[in-house]
C-alpha atoms as a PDB file:
ATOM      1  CA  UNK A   1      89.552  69.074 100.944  1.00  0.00           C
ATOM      2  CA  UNK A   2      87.160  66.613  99.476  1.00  0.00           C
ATOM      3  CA  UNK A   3      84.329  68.001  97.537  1.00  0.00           C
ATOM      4  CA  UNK A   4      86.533  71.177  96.570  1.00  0.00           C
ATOM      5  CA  UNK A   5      86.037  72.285  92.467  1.00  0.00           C
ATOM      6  CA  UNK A   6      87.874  73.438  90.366  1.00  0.00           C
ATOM      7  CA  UNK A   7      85.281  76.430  90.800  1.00  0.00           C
ATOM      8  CA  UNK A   8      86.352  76.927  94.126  1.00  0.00           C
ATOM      9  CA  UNK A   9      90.132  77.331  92.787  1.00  0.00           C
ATOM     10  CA  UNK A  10      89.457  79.959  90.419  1.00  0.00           C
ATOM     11  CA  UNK A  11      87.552  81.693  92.936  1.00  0.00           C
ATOM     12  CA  UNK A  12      90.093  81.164  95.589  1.00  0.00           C
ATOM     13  CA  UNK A  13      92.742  82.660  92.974  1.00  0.00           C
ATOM     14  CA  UNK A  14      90.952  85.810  91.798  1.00  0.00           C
ATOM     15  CA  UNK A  15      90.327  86.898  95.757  1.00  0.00           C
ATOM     16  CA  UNK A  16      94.071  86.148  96.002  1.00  0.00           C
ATOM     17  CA  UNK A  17      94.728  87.982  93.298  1.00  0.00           C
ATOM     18  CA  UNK A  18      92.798  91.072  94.516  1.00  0.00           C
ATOM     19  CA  UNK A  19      92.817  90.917  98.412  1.00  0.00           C
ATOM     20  CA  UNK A  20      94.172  93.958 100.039  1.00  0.00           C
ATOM     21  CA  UNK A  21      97.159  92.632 102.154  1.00  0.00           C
ATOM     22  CA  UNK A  22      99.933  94.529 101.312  1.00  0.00           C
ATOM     23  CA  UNK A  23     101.312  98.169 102.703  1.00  0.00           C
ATOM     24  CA  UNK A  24     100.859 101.172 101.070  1.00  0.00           C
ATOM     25  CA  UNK A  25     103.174 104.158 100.864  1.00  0.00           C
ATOM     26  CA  UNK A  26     101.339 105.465 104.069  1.00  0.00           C
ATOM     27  CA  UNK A  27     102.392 101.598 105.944  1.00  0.00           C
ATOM     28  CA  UNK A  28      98.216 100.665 105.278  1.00  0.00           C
ATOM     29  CA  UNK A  29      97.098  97.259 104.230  1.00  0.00           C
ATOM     30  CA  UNK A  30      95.882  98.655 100.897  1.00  0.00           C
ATOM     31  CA  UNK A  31      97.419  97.030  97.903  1.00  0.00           C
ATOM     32  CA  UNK A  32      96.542  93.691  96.443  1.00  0.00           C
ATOM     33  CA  UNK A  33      99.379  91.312  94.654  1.00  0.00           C
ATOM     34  CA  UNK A  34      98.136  92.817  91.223  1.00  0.00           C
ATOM     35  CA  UNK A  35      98.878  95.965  92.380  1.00  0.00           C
ATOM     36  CA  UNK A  36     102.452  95.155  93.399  1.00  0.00           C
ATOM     37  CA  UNK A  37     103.486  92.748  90.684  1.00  0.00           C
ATOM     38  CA  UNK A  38     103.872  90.185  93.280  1.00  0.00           C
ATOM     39  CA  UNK A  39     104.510  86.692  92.572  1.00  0.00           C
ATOM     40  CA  UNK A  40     103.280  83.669  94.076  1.00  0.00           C
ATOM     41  CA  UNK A  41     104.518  80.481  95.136  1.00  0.00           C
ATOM     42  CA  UNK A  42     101.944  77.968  95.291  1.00  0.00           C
ATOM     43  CA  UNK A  43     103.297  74.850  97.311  1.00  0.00           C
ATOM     44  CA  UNK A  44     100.579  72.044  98.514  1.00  0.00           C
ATOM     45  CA  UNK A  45     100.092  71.355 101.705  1.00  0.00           C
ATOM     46  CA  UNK A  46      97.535  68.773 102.554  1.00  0.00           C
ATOM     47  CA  UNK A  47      98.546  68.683 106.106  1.00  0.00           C
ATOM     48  CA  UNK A  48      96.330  71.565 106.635  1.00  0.00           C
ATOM     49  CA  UNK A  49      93.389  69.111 105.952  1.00  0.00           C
ATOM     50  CA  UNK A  50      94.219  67.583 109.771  1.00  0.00           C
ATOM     51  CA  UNK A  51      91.524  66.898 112.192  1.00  0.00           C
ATOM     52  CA  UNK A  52      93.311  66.758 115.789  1.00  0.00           C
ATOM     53  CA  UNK A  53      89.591  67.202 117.660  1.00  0.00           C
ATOM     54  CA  UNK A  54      90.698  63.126 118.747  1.00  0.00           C
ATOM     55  CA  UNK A  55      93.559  61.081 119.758  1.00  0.00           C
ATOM     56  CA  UNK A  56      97.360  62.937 119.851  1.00  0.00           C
ATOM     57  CA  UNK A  57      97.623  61.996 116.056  1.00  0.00           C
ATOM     58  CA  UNK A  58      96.467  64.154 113.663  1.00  0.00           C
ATOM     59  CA  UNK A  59      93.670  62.199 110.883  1.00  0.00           C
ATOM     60  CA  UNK A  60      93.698  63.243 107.299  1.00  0.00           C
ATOM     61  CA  UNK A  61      90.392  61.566 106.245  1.00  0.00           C
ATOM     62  CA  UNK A  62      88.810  64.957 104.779  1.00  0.00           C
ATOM     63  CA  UNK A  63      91.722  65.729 102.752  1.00  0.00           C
ATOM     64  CA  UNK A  64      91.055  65.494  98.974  1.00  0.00           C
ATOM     65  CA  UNK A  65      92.312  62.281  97.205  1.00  0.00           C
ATOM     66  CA  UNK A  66      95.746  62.719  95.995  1.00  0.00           C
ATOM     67  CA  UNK A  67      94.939  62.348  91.920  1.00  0.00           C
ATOM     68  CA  UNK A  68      92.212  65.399  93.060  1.00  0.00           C
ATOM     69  CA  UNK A  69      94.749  67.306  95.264  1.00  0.00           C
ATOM     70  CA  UNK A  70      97.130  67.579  92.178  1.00  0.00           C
ATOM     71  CA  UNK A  71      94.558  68.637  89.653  1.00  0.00           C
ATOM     72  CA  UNK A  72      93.092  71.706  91.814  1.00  0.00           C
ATOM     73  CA  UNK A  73      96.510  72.379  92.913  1.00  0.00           C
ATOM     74  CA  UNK A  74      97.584  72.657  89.441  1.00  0.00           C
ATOM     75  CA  UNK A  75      94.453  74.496  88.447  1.00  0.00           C
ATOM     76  CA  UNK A  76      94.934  77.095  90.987  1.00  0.00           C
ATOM     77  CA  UNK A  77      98.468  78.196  89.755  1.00  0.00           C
ATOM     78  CA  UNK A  78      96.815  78.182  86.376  1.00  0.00           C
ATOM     79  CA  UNK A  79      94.386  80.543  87.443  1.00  0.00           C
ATOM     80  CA  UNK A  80      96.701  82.677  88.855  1.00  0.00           C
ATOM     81  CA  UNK A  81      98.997  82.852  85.557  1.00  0.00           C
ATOM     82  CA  UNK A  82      95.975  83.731  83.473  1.00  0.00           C
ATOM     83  CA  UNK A  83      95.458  86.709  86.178  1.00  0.00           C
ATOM     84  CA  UNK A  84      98.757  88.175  85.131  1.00  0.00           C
ATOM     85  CA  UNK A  85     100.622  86.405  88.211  1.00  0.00           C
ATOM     86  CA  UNK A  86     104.173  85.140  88.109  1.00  0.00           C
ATOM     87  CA  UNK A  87     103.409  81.932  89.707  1.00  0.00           C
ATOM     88  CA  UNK A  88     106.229  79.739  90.713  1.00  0.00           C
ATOM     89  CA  UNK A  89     105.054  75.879  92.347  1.00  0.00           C
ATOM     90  CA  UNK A  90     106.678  72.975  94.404  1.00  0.00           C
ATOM     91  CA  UNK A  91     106.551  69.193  93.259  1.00  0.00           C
ATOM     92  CA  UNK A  92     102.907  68.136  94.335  1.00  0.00           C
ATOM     93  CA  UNK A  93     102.883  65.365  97.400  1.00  0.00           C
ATOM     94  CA  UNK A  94     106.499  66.135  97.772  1.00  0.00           C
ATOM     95  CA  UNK A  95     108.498  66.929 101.192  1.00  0.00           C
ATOM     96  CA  UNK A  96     110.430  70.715 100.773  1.00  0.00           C
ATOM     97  CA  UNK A  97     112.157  72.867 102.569  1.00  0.00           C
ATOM     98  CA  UNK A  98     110.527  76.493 102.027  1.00  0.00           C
ATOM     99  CA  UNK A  99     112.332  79.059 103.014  1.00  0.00           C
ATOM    100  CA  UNK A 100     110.518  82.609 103.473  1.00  0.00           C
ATOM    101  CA  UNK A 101     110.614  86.001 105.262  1.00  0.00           C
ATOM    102  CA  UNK A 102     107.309  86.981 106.467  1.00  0.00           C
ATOM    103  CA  UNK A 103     106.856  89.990 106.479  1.00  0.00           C
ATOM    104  CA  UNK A 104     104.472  91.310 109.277  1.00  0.00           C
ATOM    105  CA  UNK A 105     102.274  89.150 111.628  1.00  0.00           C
ATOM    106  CA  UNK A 106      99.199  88.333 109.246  1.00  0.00           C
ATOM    107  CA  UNK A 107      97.882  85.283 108.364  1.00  0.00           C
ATOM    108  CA  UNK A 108      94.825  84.861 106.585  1.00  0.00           C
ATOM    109  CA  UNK A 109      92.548  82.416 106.457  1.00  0.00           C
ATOM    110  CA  UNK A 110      90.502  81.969 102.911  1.00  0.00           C
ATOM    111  CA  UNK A 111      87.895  79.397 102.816  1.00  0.00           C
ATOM    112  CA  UNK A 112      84.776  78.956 100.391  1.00  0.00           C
ATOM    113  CA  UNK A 113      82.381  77.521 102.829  1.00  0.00           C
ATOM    114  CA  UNK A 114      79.787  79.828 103.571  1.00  0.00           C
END
């Protein structure tokens, strides 16, 4: 988003890094990605920037300016290396096809605004 720092990656990649989100032996959500050996994939998507509060199409004006967008993005899988993460990325700005299992019905929000 605009106004997001490079700050707000790192900090972004050590809660990722240590947030509880993944089962235990006993089926809890009680193991972070450092304690599995994870890996991430870190693919941009700036389409989660859209405001749809008007109109029927979605307005990206809060997004972060593409030359920003690739440096945080960039940043952030940085971060996550340096934590000990295997961090695999897709092409910045591109259009990919990601294929995934997902395993359980979580999804979490993370978001630096207090």
């Amino acid at each position: 988003m605009q106004g997001d720092t490079e700050a707000e990656a790192e900090l972004l990649a050590t809660k990722i890094h240590k947030l509880r989100i993944f089962r235990d032996g006993g089926g809890k959500m009680n193991l972070a990605l450092k304690d599995t050996g994870g890996a991430a994939l870190v693919v941009s998507q700036f389409t989660l920037a859209a405001d749809t509060r008007s109109g029927n199409r979605p307005g990206f004006s809060q997004a972060a300016a593409p030359e920003d967008g690739a440096r945080l993005y960039l940043h952030f899988a940085a971060c996550l290396r340096t934590l000990g993460v295997t961090v695999e990325t897709g092409q910045f700005g591109a259009e990919m096809a990601v294929h995934l299992i997902n395993d359980g019905p979580v999804t979490i929000w993370l978001d630096t605004a207090a």
